[in-house]
Protein backbone atom coordinates (compact mmCIF):
# COMPACT_ATOMS: atom_id res chain seq x y z
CA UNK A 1 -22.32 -0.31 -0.35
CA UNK A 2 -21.93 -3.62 -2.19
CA UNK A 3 -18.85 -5.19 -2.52
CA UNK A 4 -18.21 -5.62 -6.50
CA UNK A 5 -14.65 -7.04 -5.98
CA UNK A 6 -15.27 -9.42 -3.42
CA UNK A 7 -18.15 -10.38 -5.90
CA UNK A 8 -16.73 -10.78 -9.30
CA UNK A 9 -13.43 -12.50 -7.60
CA UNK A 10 -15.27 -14.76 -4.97
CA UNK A 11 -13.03 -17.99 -4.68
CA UNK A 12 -14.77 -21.29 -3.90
CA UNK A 13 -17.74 -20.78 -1.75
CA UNK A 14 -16.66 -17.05 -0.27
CA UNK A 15 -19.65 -15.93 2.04
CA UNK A 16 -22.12 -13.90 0.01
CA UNK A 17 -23.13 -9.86 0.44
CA UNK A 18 -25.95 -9.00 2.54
CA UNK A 19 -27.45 -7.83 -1.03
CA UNK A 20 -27.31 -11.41 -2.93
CA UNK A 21 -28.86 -12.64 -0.08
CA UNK A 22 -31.67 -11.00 0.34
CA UNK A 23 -31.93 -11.30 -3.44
CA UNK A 24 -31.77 -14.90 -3.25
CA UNK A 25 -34.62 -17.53 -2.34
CA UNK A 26 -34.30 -18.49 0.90
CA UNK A 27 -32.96 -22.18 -0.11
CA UNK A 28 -29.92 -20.99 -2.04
CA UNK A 29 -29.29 -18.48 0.41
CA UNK A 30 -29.01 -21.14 3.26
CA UNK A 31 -26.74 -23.13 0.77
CA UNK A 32 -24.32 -20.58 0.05
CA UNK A 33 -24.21 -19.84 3.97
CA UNK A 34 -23.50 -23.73 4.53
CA UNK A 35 -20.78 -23.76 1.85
CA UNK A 36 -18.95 -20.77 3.17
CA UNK A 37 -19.01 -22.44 6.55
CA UNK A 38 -17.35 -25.31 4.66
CA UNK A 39 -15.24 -22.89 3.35
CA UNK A 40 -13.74 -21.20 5.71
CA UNK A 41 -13.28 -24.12 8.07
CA UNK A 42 -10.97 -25.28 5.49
CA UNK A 43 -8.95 -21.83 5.62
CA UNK A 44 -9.00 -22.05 10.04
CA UNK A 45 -6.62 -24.72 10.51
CA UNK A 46 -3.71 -23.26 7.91
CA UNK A 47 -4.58 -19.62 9.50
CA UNK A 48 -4.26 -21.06 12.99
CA UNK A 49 -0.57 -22.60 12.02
CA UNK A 50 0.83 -19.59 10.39
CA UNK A 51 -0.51 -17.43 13.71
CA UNK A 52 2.04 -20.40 15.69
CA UNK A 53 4.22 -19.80 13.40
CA UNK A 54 4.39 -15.78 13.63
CA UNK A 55 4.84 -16.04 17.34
CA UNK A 56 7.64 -18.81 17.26
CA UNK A 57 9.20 -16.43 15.03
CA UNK A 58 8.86 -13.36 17.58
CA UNK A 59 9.50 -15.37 20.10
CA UNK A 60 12.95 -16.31 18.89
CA UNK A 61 13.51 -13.01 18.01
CA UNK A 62 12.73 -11.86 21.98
CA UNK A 63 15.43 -14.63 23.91
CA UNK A 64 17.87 -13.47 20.61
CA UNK A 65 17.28 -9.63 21.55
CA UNK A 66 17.63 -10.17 25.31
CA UNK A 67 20.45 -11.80 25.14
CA UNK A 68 22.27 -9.38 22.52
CA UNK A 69 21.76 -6.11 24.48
CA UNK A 70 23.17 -8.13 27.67
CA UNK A 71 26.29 -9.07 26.16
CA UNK A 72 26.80 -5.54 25.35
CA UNK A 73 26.31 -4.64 28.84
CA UNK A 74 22.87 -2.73 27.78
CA UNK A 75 19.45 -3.30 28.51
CA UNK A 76 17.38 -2.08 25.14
CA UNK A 77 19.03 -1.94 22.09
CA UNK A 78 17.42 1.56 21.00
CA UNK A 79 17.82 3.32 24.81
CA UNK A 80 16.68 6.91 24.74
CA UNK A 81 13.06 6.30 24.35
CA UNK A 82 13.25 2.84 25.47
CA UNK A 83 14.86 3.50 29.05
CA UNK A 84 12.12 6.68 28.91
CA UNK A 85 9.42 4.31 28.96
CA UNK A 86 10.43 1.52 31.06
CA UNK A 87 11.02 3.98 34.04
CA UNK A 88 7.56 5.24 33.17
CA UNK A 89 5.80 1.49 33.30
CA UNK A 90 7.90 1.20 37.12
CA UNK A 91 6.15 4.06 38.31
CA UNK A 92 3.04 2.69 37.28
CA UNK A 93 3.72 -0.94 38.55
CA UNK A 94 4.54 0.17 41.94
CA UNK A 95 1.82 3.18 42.45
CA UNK A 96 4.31 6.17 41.97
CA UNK A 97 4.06 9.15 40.15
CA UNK A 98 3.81 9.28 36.45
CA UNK A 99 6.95 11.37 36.15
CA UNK A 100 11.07 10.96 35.16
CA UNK A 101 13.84 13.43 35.36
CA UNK A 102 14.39 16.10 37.33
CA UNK A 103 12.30 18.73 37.31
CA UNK A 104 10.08 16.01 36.75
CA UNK A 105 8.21 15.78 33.30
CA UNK A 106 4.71 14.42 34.22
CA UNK A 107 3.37 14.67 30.55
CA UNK A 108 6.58 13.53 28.82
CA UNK A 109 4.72 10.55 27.22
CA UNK A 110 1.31 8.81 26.77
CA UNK A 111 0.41 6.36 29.58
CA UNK A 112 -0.67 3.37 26.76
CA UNK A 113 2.44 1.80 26.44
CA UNK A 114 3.98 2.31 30.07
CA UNK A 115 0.56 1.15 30.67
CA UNK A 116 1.00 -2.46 29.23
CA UNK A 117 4.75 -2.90 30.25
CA UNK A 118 3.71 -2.12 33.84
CA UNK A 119 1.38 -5.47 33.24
CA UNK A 120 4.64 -7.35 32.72
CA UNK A 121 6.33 -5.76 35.33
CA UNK A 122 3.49 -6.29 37.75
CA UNK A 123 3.51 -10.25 36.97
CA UNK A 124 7.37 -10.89 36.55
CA UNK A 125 9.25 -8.13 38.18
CA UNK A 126 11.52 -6.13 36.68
CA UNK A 127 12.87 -8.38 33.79
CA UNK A 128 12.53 -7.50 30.39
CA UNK A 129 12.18 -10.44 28.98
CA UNK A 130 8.41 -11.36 30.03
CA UNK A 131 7.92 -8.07 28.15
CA UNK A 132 9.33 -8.75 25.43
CA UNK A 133 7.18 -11.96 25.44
CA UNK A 134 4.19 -10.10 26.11
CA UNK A 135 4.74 -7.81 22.91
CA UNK A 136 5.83 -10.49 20.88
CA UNK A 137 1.97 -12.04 21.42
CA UNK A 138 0.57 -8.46 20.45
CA UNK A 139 3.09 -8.44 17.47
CA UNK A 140 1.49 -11.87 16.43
CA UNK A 141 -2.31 -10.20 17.27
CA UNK A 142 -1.34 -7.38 14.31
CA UNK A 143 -0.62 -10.05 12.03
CA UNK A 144 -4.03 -11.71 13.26
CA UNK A 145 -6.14 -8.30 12.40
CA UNK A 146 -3.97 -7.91 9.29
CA UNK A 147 -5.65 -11.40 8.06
CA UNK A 148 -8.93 -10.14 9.24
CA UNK A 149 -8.53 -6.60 7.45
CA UNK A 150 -7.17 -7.94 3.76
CA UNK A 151 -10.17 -11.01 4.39
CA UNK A 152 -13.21 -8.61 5.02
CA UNK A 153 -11.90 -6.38 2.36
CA UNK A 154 -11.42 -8.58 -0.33
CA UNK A 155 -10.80 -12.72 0.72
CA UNK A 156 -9.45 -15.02 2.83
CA UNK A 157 -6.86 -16.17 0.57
CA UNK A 158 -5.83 -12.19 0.51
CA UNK A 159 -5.59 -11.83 4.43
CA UNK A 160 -3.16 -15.14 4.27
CA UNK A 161 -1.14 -13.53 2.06
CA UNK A 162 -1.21 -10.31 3.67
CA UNK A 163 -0.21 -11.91 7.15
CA UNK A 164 2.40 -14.32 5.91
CA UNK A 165 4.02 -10.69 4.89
CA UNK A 166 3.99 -9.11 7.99
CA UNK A 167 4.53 -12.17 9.87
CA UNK A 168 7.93 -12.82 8.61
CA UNK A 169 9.30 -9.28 7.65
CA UNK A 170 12.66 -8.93 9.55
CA UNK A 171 11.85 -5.92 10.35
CA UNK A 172 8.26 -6.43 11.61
CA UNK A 173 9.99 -9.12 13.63
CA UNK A 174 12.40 -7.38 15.23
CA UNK A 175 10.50 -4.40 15.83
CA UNK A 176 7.83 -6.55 17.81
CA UNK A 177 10.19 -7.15 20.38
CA UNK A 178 11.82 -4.34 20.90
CA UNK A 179 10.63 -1.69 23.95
CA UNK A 180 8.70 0.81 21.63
CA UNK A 181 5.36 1.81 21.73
CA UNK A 182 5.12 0.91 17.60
CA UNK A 183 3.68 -2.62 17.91
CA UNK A 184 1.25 -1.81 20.67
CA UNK A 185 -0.03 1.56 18.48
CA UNK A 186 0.02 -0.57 15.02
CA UNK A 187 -2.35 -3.43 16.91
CA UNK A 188 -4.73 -0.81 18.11
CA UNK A 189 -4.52 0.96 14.92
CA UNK A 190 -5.79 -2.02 12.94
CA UNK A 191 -8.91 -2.85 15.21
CA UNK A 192 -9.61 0.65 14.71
CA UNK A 193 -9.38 0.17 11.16
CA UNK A 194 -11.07 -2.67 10.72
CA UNK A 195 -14.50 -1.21 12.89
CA UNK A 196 -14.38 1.76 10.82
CA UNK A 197 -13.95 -0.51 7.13
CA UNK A 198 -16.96 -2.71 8.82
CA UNK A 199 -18.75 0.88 9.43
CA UNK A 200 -18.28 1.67 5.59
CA UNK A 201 -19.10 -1.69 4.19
CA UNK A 202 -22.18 -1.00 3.69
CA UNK A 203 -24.78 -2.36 0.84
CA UNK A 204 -26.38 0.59 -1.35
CA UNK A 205 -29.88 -0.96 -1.47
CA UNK A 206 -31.96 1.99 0.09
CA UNK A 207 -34.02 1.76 3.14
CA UNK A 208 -36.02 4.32 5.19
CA UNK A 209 -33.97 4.75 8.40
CA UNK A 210 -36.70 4.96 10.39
CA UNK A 211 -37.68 0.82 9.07
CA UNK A 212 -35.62 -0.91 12.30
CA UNK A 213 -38.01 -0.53 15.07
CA UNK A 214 -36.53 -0.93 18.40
CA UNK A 215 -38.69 -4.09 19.50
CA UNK A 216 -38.10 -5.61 16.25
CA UNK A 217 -35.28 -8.85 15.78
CA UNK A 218 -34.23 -6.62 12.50
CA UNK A 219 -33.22 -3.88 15.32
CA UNK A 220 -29.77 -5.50 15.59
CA UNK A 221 -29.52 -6.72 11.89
CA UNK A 222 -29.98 -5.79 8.85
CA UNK A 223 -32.74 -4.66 6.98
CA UNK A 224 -33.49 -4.64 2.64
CA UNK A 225 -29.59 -5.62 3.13
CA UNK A 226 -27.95 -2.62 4.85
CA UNK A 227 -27.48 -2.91 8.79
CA UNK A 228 -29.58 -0.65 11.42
CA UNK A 229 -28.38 2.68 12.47
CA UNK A 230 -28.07 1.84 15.77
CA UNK A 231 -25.44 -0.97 14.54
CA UNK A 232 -24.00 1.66 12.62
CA UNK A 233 -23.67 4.69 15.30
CA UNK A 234 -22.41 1.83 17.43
CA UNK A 235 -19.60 1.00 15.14
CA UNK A 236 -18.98 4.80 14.56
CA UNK A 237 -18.53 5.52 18.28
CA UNK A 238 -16.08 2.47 18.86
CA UNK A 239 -14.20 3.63 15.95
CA UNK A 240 -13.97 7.07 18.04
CA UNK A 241 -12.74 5.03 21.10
CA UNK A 242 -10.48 3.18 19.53
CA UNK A 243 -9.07 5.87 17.71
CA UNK A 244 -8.39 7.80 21.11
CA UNK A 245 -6.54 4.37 22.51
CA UNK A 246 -4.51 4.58 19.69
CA UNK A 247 -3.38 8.06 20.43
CA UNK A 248 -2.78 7.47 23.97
CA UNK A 249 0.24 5.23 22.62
CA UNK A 250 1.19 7.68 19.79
CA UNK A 251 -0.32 11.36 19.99
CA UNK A 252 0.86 11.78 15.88
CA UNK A 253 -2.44 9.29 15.25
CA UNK A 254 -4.95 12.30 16.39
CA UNK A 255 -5.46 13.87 12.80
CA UNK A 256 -6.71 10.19 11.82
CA UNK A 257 -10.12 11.07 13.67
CA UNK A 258 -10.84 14.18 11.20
CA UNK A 259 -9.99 11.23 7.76
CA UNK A 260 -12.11 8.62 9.17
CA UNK A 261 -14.71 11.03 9.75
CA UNK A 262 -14.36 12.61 6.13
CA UNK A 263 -14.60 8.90 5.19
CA UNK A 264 -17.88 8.53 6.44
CA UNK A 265 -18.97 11.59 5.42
CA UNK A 266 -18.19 11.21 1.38
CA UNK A 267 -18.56 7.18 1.56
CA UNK A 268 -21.25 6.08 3.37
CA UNK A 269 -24.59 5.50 1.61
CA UNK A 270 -27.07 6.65 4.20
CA UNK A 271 -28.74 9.29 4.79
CA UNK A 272 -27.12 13.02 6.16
CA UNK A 273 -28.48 12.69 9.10
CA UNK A 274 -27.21 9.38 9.69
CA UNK A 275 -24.11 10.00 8.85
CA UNK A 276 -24.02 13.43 11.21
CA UNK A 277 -24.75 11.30 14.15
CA UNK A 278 -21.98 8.95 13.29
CA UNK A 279 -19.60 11.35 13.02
CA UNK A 280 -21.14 13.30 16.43
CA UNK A 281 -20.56 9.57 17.77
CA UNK A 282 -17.02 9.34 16.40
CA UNK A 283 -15.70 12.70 17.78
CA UNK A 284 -17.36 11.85 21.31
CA UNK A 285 -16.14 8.35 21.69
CA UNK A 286 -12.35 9.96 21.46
CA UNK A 287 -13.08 13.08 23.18
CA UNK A 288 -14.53 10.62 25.90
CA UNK A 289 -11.53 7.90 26.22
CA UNK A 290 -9.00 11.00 26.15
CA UNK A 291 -11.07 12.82 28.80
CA UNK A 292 -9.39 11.24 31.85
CA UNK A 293 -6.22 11.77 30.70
CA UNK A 294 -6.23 15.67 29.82
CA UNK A 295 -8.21 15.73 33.36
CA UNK A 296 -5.28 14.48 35.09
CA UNK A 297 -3.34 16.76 32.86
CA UNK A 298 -5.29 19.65 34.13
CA UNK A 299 -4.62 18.84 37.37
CA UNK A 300 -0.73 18.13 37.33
CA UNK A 301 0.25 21.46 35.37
CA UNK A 302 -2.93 23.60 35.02
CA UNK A 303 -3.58 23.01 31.71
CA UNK A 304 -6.02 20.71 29.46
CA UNK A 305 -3.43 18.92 27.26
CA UNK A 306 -5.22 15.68 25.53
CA UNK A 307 -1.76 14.37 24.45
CA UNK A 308 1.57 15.37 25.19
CA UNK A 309 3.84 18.01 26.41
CA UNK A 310 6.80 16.74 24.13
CA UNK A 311 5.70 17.79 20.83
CA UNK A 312 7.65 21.25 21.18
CA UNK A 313 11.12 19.72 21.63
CA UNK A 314 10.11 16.88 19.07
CA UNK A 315 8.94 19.73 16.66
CA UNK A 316 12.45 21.49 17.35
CA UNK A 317 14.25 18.55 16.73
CA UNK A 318 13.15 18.36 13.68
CA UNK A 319 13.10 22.31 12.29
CA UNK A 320 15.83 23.81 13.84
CA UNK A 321 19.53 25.33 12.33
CA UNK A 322 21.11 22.11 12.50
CA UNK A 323 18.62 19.66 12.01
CA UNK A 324 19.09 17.06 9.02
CA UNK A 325 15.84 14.76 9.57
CA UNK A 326 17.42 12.75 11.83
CA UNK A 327 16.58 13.06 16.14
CA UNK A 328 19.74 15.00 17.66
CA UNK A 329 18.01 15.98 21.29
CA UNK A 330 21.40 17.51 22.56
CA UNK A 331 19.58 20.64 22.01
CA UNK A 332 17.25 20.28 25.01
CA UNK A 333 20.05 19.41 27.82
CA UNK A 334 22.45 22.24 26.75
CA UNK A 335 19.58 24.85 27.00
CA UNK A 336 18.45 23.61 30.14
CA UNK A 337 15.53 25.47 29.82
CA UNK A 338 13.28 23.27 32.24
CA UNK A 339 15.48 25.27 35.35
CA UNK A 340 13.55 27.95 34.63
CA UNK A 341 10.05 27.19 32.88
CA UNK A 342 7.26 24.69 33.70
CA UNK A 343 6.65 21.86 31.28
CA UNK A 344 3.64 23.51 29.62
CA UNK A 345 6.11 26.92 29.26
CA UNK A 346 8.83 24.79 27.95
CA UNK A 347 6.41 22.85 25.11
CA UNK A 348 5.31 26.46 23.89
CA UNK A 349 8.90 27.56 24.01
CA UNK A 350 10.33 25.17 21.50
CA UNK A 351 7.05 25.11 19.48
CA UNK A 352 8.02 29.15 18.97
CA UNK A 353 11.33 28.52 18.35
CA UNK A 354 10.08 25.74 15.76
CA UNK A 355 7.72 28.26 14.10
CA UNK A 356 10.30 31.36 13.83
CA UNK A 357 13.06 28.80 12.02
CA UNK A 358 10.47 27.97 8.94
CA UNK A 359 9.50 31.61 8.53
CA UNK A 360 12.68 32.67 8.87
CA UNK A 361 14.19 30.13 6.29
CA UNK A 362 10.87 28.52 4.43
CA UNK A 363 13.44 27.08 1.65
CA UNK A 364 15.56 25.02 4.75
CA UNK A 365 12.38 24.03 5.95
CA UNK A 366 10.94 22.53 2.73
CA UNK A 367 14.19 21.18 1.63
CA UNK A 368 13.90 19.36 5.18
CA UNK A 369 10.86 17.97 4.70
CA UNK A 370 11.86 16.21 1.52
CA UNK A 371 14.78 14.70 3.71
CA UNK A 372 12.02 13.07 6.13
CA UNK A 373 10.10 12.15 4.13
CA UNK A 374 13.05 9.89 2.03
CA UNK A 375 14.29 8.74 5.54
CA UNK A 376 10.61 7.26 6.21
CA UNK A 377 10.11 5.61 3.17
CA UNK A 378 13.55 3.93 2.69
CA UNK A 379 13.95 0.59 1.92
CA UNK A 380 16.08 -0.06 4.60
CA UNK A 381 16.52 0.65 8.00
CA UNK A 382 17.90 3.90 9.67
CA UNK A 383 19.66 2.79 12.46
CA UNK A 384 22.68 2.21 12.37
CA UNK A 385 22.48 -0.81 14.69
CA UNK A 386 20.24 -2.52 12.54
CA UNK A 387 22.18 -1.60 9.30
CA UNK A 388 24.43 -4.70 8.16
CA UNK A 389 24.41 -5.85 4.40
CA UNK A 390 21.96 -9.10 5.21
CA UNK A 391 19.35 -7.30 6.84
CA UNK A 392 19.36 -4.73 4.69
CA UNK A 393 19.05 -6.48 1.60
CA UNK A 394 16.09 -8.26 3.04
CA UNK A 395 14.92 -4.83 3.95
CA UNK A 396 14.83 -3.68 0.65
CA UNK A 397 13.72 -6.84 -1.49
CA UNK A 398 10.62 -6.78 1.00
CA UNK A 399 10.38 -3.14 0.08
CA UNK A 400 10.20 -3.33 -3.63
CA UNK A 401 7.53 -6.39 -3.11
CA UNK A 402 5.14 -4.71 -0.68
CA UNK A 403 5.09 -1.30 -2.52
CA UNK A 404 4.82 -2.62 -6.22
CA UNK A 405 2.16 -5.03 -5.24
CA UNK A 406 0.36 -2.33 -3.62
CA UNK A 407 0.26 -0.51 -6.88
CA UNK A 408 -0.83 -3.42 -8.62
CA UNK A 409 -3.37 -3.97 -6.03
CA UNK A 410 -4.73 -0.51 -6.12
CA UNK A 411 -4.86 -1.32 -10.21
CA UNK A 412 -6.85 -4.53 -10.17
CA UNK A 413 -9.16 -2.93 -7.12
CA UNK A 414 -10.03 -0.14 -9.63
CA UNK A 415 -10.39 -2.09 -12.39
CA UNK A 416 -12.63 -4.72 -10.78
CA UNK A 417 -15.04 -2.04 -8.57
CA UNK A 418 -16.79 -0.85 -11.58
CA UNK A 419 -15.91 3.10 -11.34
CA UNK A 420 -19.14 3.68 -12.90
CA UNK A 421 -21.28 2.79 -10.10
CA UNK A 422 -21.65 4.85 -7.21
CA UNK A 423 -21.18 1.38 -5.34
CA UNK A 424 -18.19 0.82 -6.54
CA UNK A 425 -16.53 3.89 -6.30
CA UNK A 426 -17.15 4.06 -2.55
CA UNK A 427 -15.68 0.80 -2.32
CA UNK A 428 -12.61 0.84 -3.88
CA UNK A 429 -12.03 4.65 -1.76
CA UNK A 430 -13.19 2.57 1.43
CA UNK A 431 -10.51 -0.05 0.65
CA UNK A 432 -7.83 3.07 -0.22
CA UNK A 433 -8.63 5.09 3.60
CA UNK A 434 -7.58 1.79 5.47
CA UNK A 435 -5.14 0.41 3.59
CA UNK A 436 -3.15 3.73 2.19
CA UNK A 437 -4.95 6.41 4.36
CA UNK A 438 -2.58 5.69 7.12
CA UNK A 439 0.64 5.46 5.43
CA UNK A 440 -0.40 9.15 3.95
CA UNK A 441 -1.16 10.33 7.19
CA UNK A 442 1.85 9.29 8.56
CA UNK A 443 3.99 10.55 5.93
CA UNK A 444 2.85 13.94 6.22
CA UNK A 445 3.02 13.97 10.06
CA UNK A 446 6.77 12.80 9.55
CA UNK A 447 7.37 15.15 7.10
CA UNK A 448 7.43 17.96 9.61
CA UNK A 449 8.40 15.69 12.98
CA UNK A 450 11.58 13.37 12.78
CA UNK A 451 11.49 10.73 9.63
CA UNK A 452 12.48 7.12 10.60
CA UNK A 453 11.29 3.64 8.71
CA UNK A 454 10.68 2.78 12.83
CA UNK A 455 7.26 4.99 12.36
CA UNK A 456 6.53 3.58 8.95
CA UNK A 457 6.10 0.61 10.14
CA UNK A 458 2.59 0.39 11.68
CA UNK A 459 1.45 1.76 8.31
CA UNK A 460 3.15 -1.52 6.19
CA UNK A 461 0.02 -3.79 8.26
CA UNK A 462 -2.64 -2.22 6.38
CA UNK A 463 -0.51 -1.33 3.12
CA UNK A 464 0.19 -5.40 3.30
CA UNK A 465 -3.77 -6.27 2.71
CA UNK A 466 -3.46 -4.28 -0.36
CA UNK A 467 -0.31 -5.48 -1.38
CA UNK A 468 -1.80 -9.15 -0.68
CA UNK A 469 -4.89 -8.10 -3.27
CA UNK A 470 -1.94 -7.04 -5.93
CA UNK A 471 0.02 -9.99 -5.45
CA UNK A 472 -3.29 -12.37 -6.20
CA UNK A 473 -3.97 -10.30 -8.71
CA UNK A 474 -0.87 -11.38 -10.60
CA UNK A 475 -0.90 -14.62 -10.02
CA UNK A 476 -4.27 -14.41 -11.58
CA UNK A 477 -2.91 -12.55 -14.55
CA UNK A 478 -0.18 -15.37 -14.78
CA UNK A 479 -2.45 -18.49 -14.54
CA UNK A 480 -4.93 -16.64 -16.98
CA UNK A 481 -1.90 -15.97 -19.75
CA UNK A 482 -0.30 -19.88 -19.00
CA UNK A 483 -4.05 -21.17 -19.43
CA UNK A 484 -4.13 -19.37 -23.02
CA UNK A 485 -0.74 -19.94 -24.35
């Protein structure tokens, strides 16, 4: 498709569309492509310095951390899924099973995180510092893909924007340093995201499919304007892949694979075909990365499980008699049930005892799921830990900013697309799939598991590059209305 925002609101010498330049004679073409050079070398250097400036930020926020649980006499400052996964990375460091408690639970959790804190442990030994560290660079990475997200989707002035946002957020801060699998998922989740808005970027000047020949330059380029197939099915399978990395951090990410495949589907402006194969590409590249894992599943407890065999007692926690929409686990050690059932038994267990409590009280269930959903999009934070009146404050000021400019964002997107075009429909609804898509997604998954601002905060990277679109949109708006008075 063409890219009517990015277009009508190019700033200085923005990098044309595939489509103006095969338009354009050759000359202006390779002057445009000179100027953008120009362009964004000017952009590199201030980019660079707010990336320094993200990690100083983390990093201070990892030595401040560290030495906060220690003077508590702690070693995480959320434990219970914190300790959960650092004994999980120690197994993995030193070659032992992939299995805590007793009975042991070998498919408590994904292996993705453990997997990357057993780097750190590997390299430094058992401190938690040098992970911290470690996470606080892939903490500064998400702000990195948020830039490259909000710039591909609208402009590099939008992607500063977007990352100065998510670079400084307290909470983004702190949560980059703490032992949780939500910065490693959110950073995985974004190069995800920005494959599949690359996949859907697409210029709507038609072209036979069968017009890239495979001993032809234009093989891995772009023909009349619109990119090869074999680009494209590429694209669409590391989409898959990357989509499957992201769930082997955080299993709830699995019904993403079904939107970005409806995405392509409704969106992309190529033939049926085409856009069959990419979505046989998408659904293989996941069902591929996952494979080993369910394998090893398979073997361990008999059964082919591609994620987890916690989601019963999480799904309990959550829909139960007592349950108010925040975790309370006590449930699982007072029933003890693992003394007599296997892990697999015990997941179906609790996902029957999930099921019979909505039937049996649909009203309590719904009225629950209202209470998520209000603890995952509050303004400020949940835990109580983190709850004191200058963090919270911050919490909700940054709140108020990064939802309202969304809106406005969404608003000038739709106004500046051109709704009348087929073009511009698809996209302004490719820029809505990454940048709201997740949040939705997430939402609803929280609405029946436990809902915490902790898992809304991957979602806030992508929302930010729309926010960041809002935000220059006003400022716009205001220099326009100063300029006339």
């Amino acid at each position: 498709m063409s890219h009517p925002i990015r277009d009508s609101t190019m700033e200085g010498n923005e990098k044309p569309t595939p489509a103006q330049c095969s338009s354009a004679p050759s000359g202006a073409v390779n002057s445009n492509t000179a100027a953008s050079n120009d362009y964004a070398s000017q952009w590199r250097p201030l980019v660079v310095l707010l990336l320094v400036a993200c990690f100083a930020v983390r990093l201070i926020a990892a030595v401040w951390v560290d030495r906060h649980v220690q003077t508590q006499g702690r070693r995480f400052l959320i434990e219970g899924d914190a300790n959960g996964y650092w004994e999980l990375a120690e197994k993995l460091a030193h070659n032992q099973e992939y299995a805590i408690h007793s009975p042991p639970r070998r498919v408590l959790r994904m292996p993705g995180f453990p997997f990357v804190l057993s780097l750190s442990i590997r390299l430094f030994g058992d401190r938690i510092l040098p992970a911290r560290i470690l996470l606080a660079l892939i903490g500064t990475g998400c702000c990195w893909l948020t830039y490259e997200l909000a710039r591909r989707m609208h402009m590099r002035r939008t992607g500063f924007w977007a990352a100065v946002y998510v670079g400084f957020h307290p909470l983004h801060v702190g949560n980059s340093v703490l032992i949780l699998s939500e910065t490693l998922f959110a950073f995985v989740m974004l190069a995800g995201l920005l494959f599949l808005l690359r996949l859907l970027d697409e210029p709507s000047t038609t072209i036979s499919e069968h017009s890239c020949r495979a001993d032809s330059k234009s093989s891995c380029g772009t023909v009349g304007g619109q990119r090869c197939r074999y680009r494209l099915m590429r694209d669409g399978f590391v989409v898959g892949c990357l989509t499957a990395v992201a769930v082997l951090v955080r299993p709830g990410f699995l019904p993403w694979l079904l939107v970005a495949m409806t995405a392509v589907w409704l969106l992309l402006n190529r033939s049926r075909a085409l856009r069959m194969g990419i979505c046989v590409l998408m659904a293989t590249g996941c069902l591929l990365t996952l494979l080993p894992w369910a394998a090893r599943n398979a073997t361990v407890t008999g059964h082919w499980v591609f994620t987890s065999l916690w989601s019963g007692p999480s799904l309990y926690d959550s829909l139960n008699p007592s349950a108010t929409g925040a975790s309370n686990m006590a449930f699982f050690d007072d029933d003890n049930v693992m003394s007599r059932m296997s892990e697999f038994e015990m997941n179906e267990y609790y996902k029957r005892k999930a099921f019979d409590f909505v039937r049996q009280q649909p009203l309590r269930a719904a009225e629950l799921a209202v209470i998520k959903s209000g603890r995952f999009l509050s303004p400020v934070p949940n835990e109580a830990s983190l709850s004191n009146q200058v963090i919270s404050t911050a919490c909700a000021v940054s709140w108020v900013v990064l939802f309202g400019c969304a809106g406005f964002g969404a608003f000038f997107l739709r106004r500046e697309a051109g709704l009348s075009t087929s073009s511009g429909r698809a996209w302004f609804w490719s820029a809505m799939v990454v940048t709201v898509g997740p949040l939705l997604l997430f939402l609803l998954v929280h609405m029946v598991f436990i809902g915490s601002v902790r898992y809304r905060l991957p979602a806030e990277f992508p929302l930010a590059a729309l926010a960041a679109a809002g935000w220059r949109g006003i400022l716009n708006h205001w220099s326009r209305t100063d300029a006339t008075t």
